[in-house]
C-alpha atoms as a PDB file:
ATOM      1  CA  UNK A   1      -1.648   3.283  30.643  1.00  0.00           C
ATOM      2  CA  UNK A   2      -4.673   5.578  30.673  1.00  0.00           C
ATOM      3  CA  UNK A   3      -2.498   8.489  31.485  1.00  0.00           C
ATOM      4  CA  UNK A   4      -0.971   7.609  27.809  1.00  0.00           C
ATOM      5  CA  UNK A   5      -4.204   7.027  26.271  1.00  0.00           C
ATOM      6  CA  UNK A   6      -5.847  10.336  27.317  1.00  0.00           C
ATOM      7  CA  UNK A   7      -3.677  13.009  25.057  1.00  0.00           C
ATOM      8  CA  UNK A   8      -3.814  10.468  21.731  1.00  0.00           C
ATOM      9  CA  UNK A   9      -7.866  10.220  22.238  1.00  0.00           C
ATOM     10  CA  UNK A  10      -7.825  14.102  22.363  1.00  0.00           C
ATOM     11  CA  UNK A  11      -5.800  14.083  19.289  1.00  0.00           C
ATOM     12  CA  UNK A  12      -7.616  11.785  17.503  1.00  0.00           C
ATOM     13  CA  UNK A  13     -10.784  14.060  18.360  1.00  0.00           C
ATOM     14  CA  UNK A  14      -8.958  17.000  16.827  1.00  0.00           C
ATOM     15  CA  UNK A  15      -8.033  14.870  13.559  1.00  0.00           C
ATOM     16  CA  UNK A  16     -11.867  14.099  13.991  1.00  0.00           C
ATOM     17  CA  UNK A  17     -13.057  17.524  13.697  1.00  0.00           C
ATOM     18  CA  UNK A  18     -10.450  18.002  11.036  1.00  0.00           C
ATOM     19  CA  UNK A  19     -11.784  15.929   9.007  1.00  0.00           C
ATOM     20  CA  UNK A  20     -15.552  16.738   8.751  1.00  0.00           C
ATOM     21  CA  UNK A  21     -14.486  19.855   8.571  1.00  0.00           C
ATOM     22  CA  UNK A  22     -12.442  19.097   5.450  1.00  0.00           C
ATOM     23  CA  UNK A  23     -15.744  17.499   3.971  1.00  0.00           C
ATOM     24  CA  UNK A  24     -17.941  20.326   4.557  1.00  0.00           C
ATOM     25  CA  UNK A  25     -15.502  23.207   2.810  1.00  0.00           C
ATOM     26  CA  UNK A  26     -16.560  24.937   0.071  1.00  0.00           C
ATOM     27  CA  UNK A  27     -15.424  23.460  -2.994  1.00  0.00           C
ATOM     28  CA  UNK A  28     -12.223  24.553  -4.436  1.00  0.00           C
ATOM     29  CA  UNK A  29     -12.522  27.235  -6.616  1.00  0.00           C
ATOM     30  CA  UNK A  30      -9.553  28.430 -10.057  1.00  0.00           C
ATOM     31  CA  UNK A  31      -7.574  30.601  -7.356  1.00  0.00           C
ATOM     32  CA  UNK A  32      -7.632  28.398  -4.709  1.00  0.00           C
ATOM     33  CA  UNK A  33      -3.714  28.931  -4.470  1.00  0.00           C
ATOM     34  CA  UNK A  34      -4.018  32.912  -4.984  1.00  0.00           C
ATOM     35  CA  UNK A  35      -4.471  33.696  -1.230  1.00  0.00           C
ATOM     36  CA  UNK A  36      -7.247  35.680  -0.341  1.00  0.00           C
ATOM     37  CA  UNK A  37      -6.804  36.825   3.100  1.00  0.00           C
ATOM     38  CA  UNK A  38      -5.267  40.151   4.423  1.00  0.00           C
ATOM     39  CA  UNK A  39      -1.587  40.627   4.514  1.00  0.00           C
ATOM     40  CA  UNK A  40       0.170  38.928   7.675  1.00  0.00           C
ATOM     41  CA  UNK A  41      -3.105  37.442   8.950  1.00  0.00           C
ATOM     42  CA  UNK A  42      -1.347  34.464   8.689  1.00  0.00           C
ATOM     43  CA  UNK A  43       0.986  34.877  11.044  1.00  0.00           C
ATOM     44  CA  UNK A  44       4.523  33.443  10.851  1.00  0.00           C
ATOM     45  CA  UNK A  45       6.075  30.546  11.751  1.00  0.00           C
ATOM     46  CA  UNK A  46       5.996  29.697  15.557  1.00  0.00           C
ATOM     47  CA  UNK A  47       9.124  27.448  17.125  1.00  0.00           C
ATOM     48  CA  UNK A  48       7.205  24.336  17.174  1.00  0.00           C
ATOM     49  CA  UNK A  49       5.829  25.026  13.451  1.00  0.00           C
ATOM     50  CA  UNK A  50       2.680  26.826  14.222  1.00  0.00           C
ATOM     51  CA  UNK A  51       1.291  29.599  12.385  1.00  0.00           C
ATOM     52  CA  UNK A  52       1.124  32.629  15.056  1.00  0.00           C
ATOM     53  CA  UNK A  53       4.032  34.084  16.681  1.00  0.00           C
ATOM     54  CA  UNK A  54       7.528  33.212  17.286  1.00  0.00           C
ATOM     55  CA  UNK A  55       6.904  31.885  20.664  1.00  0.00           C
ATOM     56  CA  UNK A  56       3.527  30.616  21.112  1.00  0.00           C
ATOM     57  CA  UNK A  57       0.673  29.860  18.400  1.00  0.00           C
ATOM     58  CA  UNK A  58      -2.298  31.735  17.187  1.00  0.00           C
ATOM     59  CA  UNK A  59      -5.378  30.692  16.533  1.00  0.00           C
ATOM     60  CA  UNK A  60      -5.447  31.897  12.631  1.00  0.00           C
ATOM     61  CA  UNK A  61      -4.720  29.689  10.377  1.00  0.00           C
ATOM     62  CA  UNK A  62      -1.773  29.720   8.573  1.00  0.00           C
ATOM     63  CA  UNK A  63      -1.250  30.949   4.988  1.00  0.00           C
ATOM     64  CA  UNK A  64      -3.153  32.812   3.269  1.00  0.00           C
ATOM     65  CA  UNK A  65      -6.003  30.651   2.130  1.00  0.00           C
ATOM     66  CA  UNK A  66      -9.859  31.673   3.024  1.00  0.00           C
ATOM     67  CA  UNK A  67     -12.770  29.407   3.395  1.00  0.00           C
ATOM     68  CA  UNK A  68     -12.172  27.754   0.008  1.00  0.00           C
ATOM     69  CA  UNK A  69      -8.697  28.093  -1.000  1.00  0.00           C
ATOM     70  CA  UNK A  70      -5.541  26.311   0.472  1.00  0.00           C
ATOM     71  CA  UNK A  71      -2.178  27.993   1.879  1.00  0.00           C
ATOM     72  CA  UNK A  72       0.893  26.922   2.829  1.00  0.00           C
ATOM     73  CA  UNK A  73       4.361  27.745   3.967  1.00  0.00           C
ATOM     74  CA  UNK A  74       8.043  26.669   4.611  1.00  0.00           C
ATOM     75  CA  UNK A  75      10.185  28.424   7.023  1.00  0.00           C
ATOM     76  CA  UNK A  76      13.897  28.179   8.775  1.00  0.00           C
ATOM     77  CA  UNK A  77      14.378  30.222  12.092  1.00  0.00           C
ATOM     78  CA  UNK A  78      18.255  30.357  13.709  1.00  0.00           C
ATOM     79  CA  UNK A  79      18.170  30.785  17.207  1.00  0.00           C
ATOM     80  CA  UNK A  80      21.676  32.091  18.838  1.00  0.00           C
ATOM     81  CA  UNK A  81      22.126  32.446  22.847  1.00  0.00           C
ATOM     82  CA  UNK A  82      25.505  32.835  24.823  1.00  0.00           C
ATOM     83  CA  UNK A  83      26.275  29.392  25.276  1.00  0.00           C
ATOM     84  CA  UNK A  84      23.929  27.334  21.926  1.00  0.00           C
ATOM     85  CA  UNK A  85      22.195  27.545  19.091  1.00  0.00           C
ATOM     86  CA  UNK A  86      18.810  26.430  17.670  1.00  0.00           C
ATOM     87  CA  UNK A  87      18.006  25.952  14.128  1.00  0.00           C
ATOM     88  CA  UNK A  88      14.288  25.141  13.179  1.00  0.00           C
ATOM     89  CA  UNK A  89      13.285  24.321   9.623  1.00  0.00           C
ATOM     90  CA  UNK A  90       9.797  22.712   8.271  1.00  0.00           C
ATOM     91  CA  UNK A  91       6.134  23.546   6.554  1.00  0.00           C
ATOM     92  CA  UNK A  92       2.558  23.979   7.188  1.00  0.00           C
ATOM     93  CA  UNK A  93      -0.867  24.065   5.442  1.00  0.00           C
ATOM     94  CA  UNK A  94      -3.842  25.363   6.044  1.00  0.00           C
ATOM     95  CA  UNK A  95      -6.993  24.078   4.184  1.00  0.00           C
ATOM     96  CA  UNK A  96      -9.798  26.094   3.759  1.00  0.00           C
ATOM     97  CA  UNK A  97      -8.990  28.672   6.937  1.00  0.00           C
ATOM     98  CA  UNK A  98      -9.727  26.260   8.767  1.00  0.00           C
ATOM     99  CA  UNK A  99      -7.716  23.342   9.385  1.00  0.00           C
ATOM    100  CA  UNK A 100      -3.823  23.195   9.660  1.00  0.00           C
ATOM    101  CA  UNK A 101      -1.043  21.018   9.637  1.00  0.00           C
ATOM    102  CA  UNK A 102       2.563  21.632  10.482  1.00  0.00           C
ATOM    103  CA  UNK A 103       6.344  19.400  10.341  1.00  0.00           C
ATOM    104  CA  UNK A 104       9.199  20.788  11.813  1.00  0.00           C
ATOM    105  CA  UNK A 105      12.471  19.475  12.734  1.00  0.00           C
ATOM    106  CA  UNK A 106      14.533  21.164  15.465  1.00  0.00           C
ATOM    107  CA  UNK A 107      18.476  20.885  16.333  1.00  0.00           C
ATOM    108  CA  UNK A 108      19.483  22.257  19.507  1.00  0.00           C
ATOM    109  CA  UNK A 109      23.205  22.435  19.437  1.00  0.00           C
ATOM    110  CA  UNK A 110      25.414  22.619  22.647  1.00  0.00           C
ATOM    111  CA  UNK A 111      28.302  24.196  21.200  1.00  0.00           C
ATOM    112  CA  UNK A 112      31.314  23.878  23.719  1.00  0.00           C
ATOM    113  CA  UNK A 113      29.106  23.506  26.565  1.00  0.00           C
ATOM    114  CA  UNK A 114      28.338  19.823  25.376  1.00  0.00           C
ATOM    115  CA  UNK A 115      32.236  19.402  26.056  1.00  0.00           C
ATOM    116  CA  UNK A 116      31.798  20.850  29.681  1.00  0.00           C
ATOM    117  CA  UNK A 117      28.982  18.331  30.007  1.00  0.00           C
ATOM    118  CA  UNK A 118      30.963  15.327  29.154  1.00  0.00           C
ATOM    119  CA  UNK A 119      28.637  15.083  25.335  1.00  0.00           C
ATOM    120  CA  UNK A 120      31.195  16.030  23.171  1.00  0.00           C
ATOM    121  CA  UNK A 121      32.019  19.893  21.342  1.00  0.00           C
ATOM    122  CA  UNK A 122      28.437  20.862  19.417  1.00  0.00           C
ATOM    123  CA  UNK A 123      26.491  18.063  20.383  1.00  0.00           C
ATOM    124  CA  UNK A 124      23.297  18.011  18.819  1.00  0.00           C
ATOM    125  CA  UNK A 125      19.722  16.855  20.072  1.00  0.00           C
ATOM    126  CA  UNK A 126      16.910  16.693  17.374  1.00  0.00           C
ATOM    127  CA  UNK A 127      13.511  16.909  18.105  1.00  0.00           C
ATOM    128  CA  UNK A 128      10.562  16.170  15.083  1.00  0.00           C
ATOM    129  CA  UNK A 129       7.690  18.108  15.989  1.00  0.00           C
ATOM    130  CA  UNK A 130       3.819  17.397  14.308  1.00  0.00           C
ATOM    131  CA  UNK A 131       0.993  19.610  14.644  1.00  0.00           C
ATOM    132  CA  UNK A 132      -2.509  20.098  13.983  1.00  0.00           C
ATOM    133  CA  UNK A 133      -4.764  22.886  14.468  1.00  0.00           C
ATOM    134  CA  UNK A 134      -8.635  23.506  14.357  1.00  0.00           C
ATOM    135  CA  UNK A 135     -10.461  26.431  14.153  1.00  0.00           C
ATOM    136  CA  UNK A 136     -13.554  25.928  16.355  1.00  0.00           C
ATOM    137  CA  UNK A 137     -14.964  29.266  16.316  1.00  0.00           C
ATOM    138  CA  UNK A 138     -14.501  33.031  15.298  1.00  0.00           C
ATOM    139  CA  UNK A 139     -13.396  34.562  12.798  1.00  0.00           C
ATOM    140  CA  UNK A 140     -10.408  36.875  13.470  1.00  0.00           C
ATOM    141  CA  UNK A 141     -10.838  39.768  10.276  1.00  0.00           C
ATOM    142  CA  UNK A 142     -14.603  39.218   9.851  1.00  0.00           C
ATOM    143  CA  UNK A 143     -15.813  39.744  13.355  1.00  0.00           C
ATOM    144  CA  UNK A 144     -15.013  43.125  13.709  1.00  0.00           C
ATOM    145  CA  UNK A 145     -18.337  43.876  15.582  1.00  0.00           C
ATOM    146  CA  UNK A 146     -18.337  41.492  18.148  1.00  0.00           C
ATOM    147  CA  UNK A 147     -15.400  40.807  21.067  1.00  0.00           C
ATOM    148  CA  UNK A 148     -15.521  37.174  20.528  1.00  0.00           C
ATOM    149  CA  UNK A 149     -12.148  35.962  19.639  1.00  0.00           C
ATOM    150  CA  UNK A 150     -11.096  33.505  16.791  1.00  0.00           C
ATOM    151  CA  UNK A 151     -10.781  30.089  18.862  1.00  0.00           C
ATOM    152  CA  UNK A 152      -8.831  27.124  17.912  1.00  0.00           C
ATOM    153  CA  UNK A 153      -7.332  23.488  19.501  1.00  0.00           C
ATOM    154  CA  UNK A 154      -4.260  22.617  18.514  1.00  0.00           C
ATOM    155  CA  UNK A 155      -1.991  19.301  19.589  1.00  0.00           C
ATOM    156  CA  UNK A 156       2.036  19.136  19.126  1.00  0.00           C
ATOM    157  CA  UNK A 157       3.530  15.502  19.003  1.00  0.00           C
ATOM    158  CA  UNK A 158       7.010  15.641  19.631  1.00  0.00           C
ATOM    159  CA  UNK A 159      10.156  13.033  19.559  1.00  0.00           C
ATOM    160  CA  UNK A 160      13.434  13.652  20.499  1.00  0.00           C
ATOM    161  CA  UNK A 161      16.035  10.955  19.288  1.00  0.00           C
ATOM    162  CA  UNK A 162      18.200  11.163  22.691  1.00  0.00           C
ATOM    163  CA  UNK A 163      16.403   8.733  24.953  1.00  0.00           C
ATOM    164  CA  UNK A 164      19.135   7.665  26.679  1.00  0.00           C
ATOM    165  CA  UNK A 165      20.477  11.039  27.513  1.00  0.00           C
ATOM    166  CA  UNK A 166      17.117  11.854  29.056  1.00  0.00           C
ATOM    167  CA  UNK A 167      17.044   8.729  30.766  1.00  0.00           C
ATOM    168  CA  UNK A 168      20.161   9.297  32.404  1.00  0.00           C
ATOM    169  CA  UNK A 169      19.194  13.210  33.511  1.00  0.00           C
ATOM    170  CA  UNK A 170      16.137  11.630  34.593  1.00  0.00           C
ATOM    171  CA  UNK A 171      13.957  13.446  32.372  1.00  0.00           C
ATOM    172  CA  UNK A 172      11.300  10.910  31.366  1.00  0.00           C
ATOM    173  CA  UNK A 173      10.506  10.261  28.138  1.00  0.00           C
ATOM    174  CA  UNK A 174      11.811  11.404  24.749  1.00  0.00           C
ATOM    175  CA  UNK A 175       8.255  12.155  23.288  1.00  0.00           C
ATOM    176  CA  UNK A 176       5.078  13.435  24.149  1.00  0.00           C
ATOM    177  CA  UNK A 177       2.448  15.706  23.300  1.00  0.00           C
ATOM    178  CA  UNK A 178       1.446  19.569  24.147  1.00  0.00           C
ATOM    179  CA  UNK A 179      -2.392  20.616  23.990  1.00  0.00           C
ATOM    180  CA  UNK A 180      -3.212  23.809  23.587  1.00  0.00           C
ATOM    181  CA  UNK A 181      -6.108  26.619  23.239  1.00  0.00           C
ATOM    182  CA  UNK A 182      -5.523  29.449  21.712  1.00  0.00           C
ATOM    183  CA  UNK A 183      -7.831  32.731  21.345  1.00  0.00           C
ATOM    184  CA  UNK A 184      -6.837  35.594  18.893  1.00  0.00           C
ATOM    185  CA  UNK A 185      -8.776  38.900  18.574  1.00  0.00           C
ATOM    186  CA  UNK A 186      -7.803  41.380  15.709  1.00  0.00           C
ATOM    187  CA  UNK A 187      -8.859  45.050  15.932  1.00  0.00           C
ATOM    188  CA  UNK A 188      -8.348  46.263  12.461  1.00  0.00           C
ATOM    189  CA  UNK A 189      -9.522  49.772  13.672  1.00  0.00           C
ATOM    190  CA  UNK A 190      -6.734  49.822  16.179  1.00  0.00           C
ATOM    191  CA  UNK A 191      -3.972  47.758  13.697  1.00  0.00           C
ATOM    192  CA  UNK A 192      -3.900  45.387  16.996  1.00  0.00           C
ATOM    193  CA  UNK A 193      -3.866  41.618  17.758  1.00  0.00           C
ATOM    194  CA  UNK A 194      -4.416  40.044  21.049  1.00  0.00           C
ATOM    195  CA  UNK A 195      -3.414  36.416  21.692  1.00  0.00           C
ATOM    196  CA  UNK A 196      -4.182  34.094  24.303  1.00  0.00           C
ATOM    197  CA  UNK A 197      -2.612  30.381  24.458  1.00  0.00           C
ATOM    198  CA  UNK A 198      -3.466  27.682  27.326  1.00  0.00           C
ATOM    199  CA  UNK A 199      -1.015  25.205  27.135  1.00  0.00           C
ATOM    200  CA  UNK A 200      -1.091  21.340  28.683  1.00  0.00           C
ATOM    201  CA  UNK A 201       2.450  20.114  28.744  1.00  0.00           C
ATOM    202  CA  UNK A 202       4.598  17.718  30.063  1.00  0.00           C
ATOM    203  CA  UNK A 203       7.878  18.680  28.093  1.00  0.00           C
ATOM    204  CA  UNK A 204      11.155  20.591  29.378  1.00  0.00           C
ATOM    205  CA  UNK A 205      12.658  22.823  27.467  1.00  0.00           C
ATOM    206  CA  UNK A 206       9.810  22.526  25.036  1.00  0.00           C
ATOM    207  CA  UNK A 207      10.536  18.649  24.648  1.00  0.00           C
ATOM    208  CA  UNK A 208      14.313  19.104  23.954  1.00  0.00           C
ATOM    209  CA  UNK A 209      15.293  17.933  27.445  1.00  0.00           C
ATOM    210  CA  UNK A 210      12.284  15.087  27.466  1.00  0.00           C
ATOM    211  CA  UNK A 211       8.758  15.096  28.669  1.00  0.00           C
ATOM    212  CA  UNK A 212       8.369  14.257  32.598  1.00  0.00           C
ATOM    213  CA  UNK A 213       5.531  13.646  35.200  1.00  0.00           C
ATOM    214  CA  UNK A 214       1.784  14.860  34.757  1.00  0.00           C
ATOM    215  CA  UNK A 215       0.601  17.283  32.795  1.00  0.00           C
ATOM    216  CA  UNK A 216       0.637  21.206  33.977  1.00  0.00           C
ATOM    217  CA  UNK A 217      -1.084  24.518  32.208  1.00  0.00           C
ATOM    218  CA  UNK A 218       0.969  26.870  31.358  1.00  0.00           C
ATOM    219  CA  UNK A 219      -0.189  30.096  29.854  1.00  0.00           C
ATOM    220  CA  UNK A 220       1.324  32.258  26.851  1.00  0.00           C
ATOM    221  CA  UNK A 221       0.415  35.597  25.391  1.00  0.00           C
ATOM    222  CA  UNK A 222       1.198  37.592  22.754  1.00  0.00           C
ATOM    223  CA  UNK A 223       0.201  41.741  21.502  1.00  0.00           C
ATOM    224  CA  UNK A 224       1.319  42.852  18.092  1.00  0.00           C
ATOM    225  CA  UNK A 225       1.041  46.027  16.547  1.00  0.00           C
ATOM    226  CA  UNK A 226       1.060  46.814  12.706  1.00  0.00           C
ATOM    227  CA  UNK A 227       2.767  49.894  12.080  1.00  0.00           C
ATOM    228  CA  UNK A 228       1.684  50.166   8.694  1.00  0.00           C
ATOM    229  CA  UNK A 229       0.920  47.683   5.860  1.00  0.00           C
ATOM    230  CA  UNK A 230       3.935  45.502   6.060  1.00  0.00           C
ATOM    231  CA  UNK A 231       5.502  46.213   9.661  1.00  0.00           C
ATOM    232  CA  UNK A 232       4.750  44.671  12.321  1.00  0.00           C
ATOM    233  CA  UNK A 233       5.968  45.054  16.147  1.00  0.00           C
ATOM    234  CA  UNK A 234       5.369  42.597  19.229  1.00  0.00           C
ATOM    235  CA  UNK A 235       5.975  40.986  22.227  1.00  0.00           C
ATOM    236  CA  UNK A 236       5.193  37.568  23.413  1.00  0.00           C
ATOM    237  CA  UNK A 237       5.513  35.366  27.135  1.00  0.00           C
ATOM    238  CA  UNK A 238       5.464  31.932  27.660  1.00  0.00           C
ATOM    239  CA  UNK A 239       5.410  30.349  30.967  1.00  0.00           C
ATOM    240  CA  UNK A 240       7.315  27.210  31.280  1.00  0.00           C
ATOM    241  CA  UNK A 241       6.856  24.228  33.818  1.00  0.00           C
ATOM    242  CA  UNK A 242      10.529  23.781  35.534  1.00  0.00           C
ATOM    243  CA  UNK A 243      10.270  20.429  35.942  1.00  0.00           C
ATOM    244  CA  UNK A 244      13.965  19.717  35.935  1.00  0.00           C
ATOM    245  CA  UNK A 245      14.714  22.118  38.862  1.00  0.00           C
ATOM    246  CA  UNK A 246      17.164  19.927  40.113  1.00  0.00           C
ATOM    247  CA  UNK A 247      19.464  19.132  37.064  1.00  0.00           C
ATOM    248  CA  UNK A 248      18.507  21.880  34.611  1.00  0.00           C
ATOM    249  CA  UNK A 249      16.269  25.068  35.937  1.00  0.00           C
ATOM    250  CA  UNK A 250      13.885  26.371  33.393  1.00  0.00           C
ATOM    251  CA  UNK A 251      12.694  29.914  33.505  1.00  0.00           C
ATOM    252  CA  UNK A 252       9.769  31.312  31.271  1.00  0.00           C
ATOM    253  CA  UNK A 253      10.387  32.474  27.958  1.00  0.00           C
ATOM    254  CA  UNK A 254       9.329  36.364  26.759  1.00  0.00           C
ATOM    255  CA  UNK A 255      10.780  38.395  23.463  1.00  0.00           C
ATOM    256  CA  UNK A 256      10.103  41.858  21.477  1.00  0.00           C
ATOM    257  CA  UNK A 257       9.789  41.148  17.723  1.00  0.00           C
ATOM    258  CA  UNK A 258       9.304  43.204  14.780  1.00  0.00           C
ATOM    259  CA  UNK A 259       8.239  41.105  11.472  1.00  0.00           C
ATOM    260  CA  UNK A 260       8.219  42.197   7.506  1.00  0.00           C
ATOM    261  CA  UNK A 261       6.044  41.172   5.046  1.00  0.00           C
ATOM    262  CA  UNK A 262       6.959  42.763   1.951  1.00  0.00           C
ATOM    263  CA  UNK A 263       4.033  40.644   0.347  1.00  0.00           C
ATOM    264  CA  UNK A 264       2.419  37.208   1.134  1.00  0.00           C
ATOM    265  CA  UNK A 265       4.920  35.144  -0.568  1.00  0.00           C
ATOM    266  CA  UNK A 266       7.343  36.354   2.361  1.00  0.00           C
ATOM    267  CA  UNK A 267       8.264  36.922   5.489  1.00  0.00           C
ATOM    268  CA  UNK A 268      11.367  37.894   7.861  1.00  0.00           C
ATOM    269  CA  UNK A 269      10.640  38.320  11.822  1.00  0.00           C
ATOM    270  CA  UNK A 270      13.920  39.250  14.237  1.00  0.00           C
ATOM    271  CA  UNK A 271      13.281  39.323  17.829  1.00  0.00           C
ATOM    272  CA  UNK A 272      15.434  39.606  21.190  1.00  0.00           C
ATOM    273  CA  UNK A 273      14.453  36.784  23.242  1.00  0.00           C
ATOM    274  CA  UNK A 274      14.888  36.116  26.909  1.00  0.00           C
ATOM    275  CA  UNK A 275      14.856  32.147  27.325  1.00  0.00           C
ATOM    276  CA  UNK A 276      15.760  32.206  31.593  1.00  0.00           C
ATOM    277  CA  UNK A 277      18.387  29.411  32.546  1.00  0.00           C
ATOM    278  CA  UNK A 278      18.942  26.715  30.223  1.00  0.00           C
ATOM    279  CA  UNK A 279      20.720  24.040  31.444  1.00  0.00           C
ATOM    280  CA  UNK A 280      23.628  25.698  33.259  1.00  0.00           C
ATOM    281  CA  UNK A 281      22.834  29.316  33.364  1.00  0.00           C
ATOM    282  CA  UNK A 282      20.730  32.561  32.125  1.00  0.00           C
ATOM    283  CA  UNK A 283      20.353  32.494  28.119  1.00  0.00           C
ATOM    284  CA  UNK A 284      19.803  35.825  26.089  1.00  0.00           C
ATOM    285  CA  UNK A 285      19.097  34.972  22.292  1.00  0.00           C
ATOM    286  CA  UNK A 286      18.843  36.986  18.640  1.00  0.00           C
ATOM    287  CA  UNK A 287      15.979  35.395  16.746  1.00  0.00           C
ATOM    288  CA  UNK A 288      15.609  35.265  13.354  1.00  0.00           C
ATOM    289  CA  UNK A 289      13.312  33.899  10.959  1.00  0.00           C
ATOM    290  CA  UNK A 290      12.438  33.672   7.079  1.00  0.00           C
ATOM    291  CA  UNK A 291       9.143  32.481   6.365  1.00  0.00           C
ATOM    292  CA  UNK A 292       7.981  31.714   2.468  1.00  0.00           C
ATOM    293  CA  UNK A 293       4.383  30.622   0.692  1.00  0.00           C
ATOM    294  CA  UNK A 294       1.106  31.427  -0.261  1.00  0.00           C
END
């Protein structure tokens, strides 16, 4: 029971800090919705919902809202491998560059592998996914003359509606929760960000094949280069825990990106992903996103 207990008393500490941190903003001011921060600081939309990359969060805040405005999003990535396909669709806000939280609903689809598999032709698992994320320290475009990174905590509760399914892979449980910490320097001199995630996880397959045993760290990175005002280009790696080595090998995730922002009401990020084995063998994907807000 207190191995339950332990990740909901860290999340309620992160809704903790949320809060006073909501009661000590700045008041809102007329252009509270105008969006005040540099263009793509924001990030995009990350798998689970996150602002930061496509793979792994960021600690900036998504949006474009500074210390007293409010920003938001809505975004819909298609994910398309050899053998399935992943559609991800939800929103996020960020109050006052500080505090943000995300809703996103995936559908991993098996295509005709589910009919191999004895599930039936484009069987579907859906997985809800609800985030929060506090800034705790930093300040990614302001401190420009120190090396210490923006820092933030972040939590990811996730449900999958196949419980039985898991239960008969033995996979454990169909919902559970990922901590993170993530670090994110920006070098405007250089056009460069640097990310660094620690992740605590018990999911496979980032929860889509259940959440099993103790929890593990697993580590995720990304570098991004902006090649002028509204180009970006990256690369991001996630490791992942292979805890279903016997039924379903997992290998760790890594991709190349390149994202637009024509302006801060929009964005559109393609990447080529490597995903490692899922399920029955080695997955290649195409990645693409649309991101919209303020």
């Amino acid at each position: 029971m207190s191995k339950f207990f332990k990740p909901l008393a860290l999340v309620a500490a992160l809704f903790s800090c949320a809060a006073q941190a909501q009661l000590s903003a700045p008041p809102v001011t007329s252009d509270a919705l105008t969006g005040g921060k540099l263009l793509a600081t924001g990030g995009v939309s990350q798998l689970e919902g996150a602002g930061g990359g496509g793979l792994t969060p960021w600690a900036l805040i998504t949006g474009y809202g500074t210390n007293n405005q409010i920003g938001g999003n809505a975004h819909f990535t298609h994910i398309k491998t050899k053998d399935y396909h992943l559609n991800s669709y939800g929103a996020a806000m960020g109050l006052y560059d500080r505090v943000e939280f995300s809703v996103t609903r995936q559908l991993f689809n098996t295509e005709d592998v589910g009919t191999v598999l004895g599930l039936g032709k484009g069987f579907t698992i859906r997985q809800d996914v609800i985030g929060l994320k506090v800034k705790v320290a930093g300040d990614a475009v302001l401190d420009q003359d120190t090396w210490l990174p923006q820092i933030a905590l972040g939590a990811q509760y996730k449900h999958n509606n196949r419980g039985a399914l898991l239960t008969a892979l033995g996979a454990g449980t169909n919902d559970g929760v990922d901590l993170y910490l993530s670090a994110t320097k920006l070098i405007l001199s250089q056009s460069l960000l640097l990310n660094g995630t620690l992740r605590f996880t018990k999911a496979n397959q980032t929860g889509v094949l259940g959440f099993k045993g103790a929890y593990k760290p697993m580590l995720e990175g990304s570098v991004a280069v902006l090649l002028s005002k509204n180009w970006a280009l990256g690369a991001e790696y996630r490791m992942k825990p292979n805890k279903l080595a016997a039924v379903a090998k997992e290998g760790d995730w890594s991709d190349v990106f390149i994202a637009w922002f024509p302006n801060k009401h929009i964005s559109i990020t393609a990447a080529y992903v490597r995903l490692g084995n899922v399920v029955t063998r080695k997955q290649d994907a195409a990645y693409i996103s649309t991101q919209v807000g303020f």
